[in-house]
C-alpha atoms as a PDB file:
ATOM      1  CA  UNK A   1      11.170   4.597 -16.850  1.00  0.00           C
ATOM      2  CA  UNK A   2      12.214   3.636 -13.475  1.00  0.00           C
ATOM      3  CA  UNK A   3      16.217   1.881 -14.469  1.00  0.00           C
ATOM      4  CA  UNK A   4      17.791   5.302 -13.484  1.00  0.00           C
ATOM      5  CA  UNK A   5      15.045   6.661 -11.152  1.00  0.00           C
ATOM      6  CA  UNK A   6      17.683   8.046  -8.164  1.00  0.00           C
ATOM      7  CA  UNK A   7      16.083   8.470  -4.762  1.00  0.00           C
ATOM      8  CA  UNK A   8      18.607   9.627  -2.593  1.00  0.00           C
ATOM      9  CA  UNK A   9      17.982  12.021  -0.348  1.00  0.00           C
ATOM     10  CA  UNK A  10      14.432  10.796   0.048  1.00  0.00           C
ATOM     11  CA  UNK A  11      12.867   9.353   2.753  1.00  0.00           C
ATOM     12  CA  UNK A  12      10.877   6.505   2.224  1.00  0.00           C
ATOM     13  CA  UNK A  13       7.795   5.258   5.067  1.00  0.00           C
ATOM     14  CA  UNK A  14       6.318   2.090   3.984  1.00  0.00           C
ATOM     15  CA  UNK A  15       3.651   0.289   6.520  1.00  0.00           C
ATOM     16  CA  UNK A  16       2.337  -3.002   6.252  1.00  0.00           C
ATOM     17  CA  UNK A  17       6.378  -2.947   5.608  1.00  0.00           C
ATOM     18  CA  UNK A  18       6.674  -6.981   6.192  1.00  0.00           C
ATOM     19  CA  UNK A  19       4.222  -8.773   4.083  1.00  0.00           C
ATOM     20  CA  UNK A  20       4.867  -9.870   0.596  1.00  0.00           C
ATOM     21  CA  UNK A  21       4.075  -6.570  -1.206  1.00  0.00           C
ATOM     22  CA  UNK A  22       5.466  -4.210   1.569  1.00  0.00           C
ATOM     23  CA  UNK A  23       9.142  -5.755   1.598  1.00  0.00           C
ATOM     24  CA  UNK A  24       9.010  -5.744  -1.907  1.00  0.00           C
ATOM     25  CA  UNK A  25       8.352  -2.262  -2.189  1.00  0.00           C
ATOM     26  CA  UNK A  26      10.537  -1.026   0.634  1.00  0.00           C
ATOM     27  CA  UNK A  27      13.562  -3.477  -1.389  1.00  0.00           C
ATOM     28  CA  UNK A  28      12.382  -1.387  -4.786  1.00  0.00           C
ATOM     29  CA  UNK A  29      12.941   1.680  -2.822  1.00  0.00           C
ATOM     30  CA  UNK A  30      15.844   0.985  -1.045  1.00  0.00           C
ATOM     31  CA  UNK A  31      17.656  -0.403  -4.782  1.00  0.00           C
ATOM     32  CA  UNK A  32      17.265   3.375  -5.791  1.00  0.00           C
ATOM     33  CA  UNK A  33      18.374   5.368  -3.317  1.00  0.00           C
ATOM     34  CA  UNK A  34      16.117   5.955  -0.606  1.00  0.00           C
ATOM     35  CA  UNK A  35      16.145   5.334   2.829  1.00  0.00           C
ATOM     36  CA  UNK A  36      13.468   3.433   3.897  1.00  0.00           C
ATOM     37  CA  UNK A  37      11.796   3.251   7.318  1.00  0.00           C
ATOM     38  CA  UNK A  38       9.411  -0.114   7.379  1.00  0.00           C
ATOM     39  CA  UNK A  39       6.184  -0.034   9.945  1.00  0.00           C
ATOM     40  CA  UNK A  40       4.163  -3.304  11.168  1.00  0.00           C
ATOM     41  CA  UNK A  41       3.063  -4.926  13.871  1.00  0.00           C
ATOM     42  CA  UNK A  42       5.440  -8.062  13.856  1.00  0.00           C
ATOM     43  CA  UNK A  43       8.010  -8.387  16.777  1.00  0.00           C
ATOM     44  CA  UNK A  44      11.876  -6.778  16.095  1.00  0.00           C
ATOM     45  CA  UNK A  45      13.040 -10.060  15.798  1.00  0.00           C
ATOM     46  CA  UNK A  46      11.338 -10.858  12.937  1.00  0.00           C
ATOM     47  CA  UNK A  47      11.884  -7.638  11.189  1.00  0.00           C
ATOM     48  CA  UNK A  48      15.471  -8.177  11.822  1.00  0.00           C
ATOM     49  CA  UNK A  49      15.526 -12.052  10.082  1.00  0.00           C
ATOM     50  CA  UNK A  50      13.070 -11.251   6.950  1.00  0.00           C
ATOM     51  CA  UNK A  51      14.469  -7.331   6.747  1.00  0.00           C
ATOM     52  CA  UNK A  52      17.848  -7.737   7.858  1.00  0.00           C
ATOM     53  CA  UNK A  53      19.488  -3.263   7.769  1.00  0.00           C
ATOM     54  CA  UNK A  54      16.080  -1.792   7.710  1.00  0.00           C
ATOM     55  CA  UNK A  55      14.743   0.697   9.735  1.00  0.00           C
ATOM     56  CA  UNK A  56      12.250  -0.914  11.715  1.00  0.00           C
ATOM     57  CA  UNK A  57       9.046   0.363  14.031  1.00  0.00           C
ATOM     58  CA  UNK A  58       6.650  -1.729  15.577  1.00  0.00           C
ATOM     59  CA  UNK A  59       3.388  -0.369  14.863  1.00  0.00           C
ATOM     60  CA  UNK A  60      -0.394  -0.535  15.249  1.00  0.00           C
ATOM     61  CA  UNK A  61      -1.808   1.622  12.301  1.00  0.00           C
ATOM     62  CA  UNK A  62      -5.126   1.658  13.603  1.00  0.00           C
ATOM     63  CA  UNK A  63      -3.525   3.457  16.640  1.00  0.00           C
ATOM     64  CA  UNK A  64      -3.348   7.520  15.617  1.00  0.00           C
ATOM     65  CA  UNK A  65      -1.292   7.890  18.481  1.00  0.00           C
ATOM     66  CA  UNK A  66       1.012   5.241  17.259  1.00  0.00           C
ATOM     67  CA  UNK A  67       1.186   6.304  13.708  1.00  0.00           C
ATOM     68  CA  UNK A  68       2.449  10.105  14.956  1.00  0.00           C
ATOM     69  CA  UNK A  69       5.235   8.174  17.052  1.00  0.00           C
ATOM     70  CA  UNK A  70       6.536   5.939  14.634  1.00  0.00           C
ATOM     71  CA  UNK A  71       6.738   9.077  11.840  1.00  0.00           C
ATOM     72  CA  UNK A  72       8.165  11.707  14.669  1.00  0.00           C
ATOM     73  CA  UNK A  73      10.540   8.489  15.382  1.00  0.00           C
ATOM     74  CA  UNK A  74      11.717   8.249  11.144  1.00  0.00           C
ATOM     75  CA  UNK A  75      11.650  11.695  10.855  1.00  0.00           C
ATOM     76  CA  UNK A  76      14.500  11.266  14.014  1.00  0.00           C
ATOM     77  CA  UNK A  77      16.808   8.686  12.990  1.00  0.00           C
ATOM     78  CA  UNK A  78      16.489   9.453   8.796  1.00  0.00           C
ATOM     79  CA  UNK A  79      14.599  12.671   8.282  1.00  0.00           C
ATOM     80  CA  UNK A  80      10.959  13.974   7.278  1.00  0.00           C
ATOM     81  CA  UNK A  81       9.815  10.970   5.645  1.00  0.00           C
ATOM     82  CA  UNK A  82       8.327  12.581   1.715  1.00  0.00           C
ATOM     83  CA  UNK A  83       7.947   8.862   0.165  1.00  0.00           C
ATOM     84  CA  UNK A  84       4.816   7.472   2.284  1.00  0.00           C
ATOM     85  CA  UNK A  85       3.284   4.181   1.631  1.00  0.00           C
ATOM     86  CA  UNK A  86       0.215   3.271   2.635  1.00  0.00           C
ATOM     87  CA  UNK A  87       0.512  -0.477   2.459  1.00  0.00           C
ATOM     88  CA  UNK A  88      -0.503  -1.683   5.943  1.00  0.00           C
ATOM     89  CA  UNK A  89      -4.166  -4.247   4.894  1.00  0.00           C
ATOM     90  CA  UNK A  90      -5.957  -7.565   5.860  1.00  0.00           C
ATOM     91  CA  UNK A  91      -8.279  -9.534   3.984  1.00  0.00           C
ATOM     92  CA  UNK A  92     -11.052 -11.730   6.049  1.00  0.00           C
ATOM     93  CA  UNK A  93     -13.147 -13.976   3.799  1.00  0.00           C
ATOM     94  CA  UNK A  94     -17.065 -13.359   3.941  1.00  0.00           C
ATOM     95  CA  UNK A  95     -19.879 -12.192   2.206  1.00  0.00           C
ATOM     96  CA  UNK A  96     -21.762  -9.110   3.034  1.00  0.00           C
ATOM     97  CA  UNK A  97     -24.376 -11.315   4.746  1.00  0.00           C
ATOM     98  CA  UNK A  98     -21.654 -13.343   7.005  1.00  0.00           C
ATOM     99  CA  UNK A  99     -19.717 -10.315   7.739  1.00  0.00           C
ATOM    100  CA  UNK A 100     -19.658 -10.075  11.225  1.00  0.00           C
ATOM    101  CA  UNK A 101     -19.447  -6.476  12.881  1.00  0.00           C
ATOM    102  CA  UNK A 102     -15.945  -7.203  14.662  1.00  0.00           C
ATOM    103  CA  UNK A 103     -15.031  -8.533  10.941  1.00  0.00           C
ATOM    104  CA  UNK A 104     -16.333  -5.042   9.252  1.00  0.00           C
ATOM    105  CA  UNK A 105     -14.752  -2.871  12.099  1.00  0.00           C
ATOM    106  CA  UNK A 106     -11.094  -4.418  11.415  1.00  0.00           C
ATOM    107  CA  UNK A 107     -11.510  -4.292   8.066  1.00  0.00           C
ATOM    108  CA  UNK A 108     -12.155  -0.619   8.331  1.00  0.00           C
ATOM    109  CA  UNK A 109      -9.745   0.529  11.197  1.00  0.00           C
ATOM    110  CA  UNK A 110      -6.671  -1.126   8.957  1.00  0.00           C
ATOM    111  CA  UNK A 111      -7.428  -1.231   5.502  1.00  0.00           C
ATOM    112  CA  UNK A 112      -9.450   2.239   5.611  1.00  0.00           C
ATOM    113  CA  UNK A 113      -8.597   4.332   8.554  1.00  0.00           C
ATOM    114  CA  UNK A 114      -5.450   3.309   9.217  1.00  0.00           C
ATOM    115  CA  UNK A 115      -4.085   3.918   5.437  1.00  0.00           C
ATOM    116  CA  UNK A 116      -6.502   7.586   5.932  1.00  0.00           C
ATOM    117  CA  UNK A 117      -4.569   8.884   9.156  1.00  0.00           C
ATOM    118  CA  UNK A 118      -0.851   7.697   8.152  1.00  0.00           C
ATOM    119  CA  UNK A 119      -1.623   9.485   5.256  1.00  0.00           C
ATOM    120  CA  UNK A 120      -2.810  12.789   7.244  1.00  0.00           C
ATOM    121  CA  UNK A 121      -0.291  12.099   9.501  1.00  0.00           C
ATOM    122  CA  UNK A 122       2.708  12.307   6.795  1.00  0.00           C
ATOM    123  CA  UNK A 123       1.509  15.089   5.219  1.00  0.00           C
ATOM    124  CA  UNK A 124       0.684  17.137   8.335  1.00  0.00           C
ATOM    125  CA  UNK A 125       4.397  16.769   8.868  1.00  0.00           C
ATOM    126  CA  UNK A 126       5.053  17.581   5.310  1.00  0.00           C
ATOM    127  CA  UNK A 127       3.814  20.965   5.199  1.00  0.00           C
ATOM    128  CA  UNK A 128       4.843  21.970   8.278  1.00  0.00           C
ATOM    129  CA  UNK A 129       8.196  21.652   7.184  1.00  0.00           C
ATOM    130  CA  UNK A 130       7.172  23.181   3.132  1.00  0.00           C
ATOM    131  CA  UNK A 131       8.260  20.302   1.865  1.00  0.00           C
ATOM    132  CA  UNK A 132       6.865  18.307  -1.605  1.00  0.00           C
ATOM    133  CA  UNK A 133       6.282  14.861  -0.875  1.00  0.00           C
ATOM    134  CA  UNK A 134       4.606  11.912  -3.006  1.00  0.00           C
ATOM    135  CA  UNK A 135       1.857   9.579  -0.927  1.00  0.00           C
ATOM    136  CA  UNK A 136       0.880   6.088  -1.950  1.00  0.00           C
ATOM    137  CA  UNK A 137      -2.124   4.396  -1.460  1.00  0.00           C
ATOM    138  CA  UNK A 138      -2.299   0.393  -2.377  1.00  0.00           C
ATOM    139  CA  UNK A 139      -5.885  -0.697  -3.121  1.00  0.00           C
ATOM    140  CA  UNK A 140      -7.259  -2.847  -4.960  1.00  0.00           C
ATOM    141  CA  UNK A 141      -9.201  -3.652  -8.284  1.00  0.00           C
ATOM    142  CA  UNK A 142     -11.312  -4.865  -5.799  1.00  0.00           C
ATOM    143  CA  UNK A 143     -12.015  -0.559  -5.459  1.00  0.00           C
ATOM    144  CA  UNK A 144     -14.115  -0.978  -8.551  1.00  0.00           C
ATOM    145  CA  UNK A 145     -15.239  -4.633  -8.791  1.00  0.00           C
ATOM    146  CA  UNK A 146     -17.526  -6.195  -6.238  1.00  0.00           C
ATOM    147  CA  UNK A 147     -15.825  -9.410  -4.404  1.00  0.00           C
ATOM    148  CA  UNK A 148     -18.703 -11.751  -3.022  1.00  0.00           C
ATOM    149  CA  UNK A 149     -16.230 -13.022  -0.949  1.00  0.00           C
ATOM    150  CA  UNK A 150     -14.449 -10.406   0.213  1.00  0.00           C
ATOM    151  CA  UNK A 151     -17.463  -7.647   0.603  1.00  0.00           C
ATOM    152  CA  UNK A 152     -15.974  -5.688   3.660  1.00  0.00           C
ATOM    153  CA  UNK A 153     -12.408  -5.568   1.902  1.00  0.00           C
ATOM    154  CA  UNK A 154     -13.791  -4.631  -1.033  1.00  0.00           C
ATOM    155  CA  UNK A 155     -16.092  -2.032   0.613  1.00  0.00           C
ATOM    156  CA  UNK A 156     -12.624  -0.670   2.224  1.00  0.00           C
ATOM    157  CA  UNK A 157     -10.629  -0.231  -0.784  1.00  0.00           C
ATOM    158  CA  UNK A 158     -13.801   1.686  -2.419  1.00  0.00           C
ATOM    159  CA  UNK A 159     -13.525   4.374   0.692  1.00  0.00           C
ATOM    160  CA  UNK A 160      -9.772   4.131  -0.009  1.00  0.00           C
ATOM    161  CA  UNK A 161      -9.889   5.060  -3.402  1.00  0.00           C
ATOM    162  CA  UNK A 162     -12.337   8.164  -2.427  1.00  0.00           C
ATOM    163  CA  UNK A 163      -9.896   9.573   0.664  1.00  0.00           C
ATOM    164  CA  UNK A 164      -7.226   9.090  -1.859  1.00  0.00           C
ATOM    165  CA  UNK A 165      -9.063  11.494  -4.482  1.00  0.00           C
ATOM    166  CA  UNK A 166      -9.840  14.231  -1.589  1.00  0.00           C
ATOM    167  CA  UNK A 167      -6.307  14.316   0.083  1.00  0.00           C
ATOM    168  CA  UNK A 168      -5.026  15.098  -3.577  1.00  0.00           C
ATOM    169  CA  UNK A 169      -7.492  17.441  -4.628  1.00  0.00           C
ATOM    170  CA  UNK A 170      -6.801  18.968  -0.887  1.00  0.00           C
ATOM    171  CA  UNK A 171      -2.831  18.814  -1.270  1.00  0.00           C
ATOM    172  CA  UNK A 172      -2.581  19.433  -5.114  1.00  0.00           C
ATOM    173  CA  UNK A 173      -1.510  23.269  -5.264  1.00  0.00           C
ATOM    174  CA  UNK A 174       1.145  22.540  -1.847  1.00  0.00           C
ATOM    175  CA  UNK A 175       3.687  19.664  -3.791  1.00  0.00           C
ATOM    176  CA  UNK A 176       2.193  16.571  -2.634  1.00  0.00           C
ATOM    177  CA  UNK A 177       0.774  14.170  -4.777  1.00  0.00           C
ATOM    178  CA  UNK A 178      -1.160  11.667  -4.084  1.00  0.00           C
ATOM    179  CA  UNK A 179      -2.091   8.396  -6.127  1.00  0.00           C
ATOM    180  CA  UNK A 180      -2.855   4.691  -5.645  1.00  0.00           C
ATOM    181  CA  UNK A 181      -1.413   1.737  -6.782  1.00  0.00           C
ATOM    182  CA  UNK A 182      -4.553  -0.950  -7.318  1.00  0.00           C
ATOM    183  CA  UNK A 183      -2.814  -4.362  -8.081  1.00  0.00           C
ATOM    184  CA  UNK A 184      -5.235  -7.084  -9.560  1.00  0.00           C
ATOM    185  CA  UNK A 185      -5.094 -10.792  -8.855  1.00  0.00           C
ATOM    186  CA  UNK A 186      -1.691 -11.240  -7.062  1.00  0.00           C
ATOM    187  CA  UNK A 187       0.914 -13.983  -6.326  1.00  0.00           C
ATOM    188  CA  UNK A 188       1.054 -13.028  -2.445  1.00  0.00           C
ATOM    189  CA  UNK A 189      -0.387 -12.541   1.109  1.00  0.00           C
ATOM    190  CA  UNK A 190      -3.890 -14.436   1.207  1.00  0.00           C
ATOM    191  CA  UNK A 191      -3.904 -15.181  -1.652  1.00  0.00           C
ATOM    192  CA  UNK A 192      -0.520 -17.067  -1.709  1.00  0.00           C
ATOM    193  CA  UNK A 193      -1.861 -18.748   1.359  1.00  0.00           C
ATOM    194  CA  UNK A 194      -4.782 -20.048  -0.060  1.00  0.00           C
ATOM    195  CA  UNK A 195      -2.668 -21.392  -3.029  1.00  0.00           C
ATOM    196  CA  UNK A 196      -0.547 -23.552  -0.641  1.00  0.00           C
ATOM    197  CA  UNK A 197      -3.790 -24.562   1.274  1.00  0.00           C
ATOM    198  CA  UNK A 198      -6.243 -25.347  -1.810  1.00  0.00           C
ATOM    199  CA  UNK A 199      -4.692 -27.917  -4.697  1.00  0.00           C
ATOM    200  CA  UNK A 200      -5.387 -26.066  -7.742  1.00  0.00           C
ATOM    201  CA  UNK A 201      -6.820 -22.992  -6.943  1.00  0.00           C
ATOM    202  CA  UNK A 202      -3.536 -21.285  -8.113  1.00  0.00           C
ATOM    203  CA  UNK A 203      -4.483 -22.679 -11.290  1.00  0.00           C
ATOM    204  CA  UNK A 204      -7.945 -21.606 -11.182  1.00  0.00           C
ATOM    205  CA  UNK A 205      -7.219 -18.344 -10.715  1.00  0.00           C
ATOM    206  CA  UNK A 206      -4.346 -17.420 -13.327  1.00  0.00           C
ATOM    207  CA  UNK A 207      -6.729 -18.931 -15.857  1.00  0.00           C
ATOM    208  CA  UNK A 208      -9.314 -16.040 -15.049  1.00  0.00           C
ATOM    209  CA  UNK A 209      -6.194 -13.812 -15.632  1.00  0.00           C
ATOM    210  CA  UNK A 210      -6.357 -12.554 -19.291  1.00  0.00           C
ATOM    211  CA  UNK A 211      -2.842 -12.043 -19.313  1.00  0.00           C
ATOM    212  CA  UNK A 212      -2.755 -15.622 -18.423  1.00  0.00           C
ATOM    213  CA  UNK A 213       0.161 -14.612 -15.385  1.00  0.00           C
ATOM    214  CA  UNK A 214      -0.513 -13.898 -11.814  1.00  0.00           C
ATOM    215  CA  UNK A 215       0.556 -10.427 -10.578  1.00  0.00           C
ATOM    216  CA  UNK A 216       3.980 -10.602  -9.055  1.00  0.00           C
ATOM    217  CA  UNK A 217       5.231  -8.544  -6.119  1.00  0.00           C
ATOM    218  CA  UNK A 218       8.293  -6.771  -7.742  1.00  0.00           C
ATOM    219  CA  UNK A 219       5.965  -5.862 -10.952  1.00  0.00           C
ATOM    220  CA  UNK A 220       3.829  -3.976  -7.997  1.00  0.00           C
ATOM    221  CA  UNK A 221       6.981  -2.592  -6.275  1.00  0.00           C
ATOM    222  CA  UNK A 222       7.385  -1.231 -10.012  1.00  0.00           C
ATOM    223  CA  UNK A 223       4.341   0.626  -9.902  1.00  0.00           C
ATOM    224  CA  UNK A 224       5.110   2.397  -6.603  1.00  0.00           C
ATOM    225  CA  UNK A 225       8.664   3.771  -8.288  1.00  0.00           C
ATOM    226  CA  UNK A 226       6.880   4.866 -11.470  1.00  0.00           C
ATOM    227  CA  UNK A 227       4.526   7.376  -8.972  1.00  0.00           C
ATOM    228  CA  UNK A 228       7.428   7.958  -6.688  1.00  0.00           C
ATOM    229  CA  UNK A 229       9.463   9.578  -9.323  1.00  0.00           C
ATOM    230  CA  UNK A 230      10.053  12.910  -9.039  1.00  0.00           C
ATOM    231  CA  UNK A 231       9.991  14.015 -12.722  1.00  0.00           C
ATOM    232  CA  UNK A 232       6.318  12.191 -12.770  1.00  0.00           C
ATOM    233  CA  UNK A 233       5.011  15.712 -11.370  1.00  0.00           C
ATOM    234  CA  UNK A 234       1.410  15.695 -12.874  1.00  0.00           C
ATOM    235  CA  UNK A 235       0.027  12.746 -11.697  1.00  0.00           C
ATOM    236  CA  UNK A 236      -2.569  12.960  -8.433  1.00  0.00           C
ATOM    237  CA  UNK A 237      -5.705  11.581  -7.394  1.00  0.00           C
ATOM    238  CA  UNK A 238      -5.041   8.444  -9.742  1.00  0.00           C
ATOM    239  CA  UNK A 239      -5.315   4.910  -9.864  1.00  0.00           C
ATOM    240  CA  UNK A 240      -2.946   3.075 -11.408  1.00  0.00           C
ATOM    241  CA  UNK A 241      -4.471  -0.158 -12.350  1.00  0.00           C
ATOM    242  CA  UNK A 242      -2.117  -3.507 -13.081  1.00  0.00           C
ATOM    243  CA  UNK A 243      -4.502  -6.177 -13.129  1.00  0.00           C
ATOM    244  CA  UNK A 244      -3.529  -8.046 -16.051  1.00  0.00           C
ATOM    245  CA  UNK A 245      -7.192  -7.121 -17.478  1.00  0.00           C
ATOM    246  CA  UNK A 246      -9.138  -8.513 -15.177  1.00  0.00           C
ATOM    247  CA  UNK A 247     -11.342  -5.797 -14.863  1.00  0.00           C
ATOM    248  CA  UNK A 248     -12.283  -5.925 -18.268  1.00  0.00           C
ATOM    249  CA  UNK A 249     -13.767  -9.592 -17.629  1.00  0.00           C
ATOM    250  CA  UNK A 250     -14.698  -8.770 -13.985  1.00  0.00           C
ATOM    251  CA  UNK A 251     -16.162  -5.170 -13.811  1.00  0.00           C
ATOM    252  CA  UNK A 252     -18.266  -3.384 -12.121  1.00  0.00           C
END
């Protein structure tokens, strides 16, 4: 569905833009058309080695003031960005009885906030300018399915999934749609790290995967085209699940 998608003339936004899933995803976007304008808060100089021709912002996302400068600063150099992706996450390990508060509060002001007010941000712009406009959450199956060791992430991507399903009920009727894109157990960021770290435990996990495969970045960077499309017109305030069934072992 997404071979011939052609995105030019878009502009695309992605934050979290440097991490595993986000360069994917800006790659995906960029492969098709788009112009893509990456946020995160790594220095230039590493944008420049792992994203080398990108259009790069250094950005705090649980800043507001930082978010409406680095989207006045796209809409600048590329144009009104109408492709946002709210990618920008961290994942601290600990149960909902270790969870410390400075834990919970930057869990929530990144994974939560953060993804909320880029979102507002971008569409704020949006309609200003009557222009349609697709926004893109990435959660989690972790949304649905309680993590024991994960609980403030997991509590996140719940309130995620619920500010996705209000902005699109809000922005429905004005040409923005918004959806989320809730990956299951994946090949990359903590998790990859933990693989590397713990002998095995890649194992482990792909065996708990019904599919018996781990979740790969550019299957995820898939996803994001398939609700970026404009002929996909009808689709808001969804999840798009690719888990590889885990939820049907794991649920709620």
């Amino acid at each position: 569905m997404t071979g011939n998608l052609d995105l030019r003339h878009r502009v695309a936004a992605v934050s979290g833009g440097l991490g595993d899933i986000g360069r994917a995803v800006a790659s995906a976007l960029a492969s098709a058309g788009a112009q893509v304008a990456l946020g995160d808060r790594l220095p230039m100089i590493t944008a420049r080695r792992v994203m080398p021709g990108f259009h790069y912002t250094r950005v705090d996302v649980t800043r507001k003031e930082q978010i409406d400068r680095w989207l006045r600063q796209v809409a600048s150099d590329l144009g009104t960005p109408d492709l946002v992706i709210c990618n920008a996450g961290i994942v601290k390990v600990g149960t909902a009885l270790e969870t410390t508060r400075q834990t919970w509060d930057q869990t929530m002001a990144v994974n939560l906030a953060g993804a909320f007010f880029l979102a507002q941000s971008a569409a704020q712009r949006l309609l200003r300018r009557r222009k349609k406009g697709r926004i893109i959450f990435v959660g989690s199956w972790a949304a649905h399915a309680p993590h024991r060791h994960i609980a403030a992430y997991s509590v996140a991507k719940a309130g995620l999934r619920m500010a996705m399903k209000c902005l699109a009920l809000e922005l429905a009727g004005r040409g923005i749609l918004v959806n989320e894109i809730a990956p299951g157990k994946a090949d990359a960021g903590l998790s990859r790290q933990l693989f590397a770290q713990r002998k095995g435990l890649r194992d482990r996990v792909q065996r708990g995967v019904p599919v018996g495969e781990l979740l790969q970045v550019d299957e995820i960077a898939r996803g994001v085209l398939f609700l970026c499309d404009p002929q996909n017109c009808h689709m808001t305030g969804s999840v798009l699940l690719i888990d590889g069934g885990v939820s049907l072992v794991y649920g709620p």
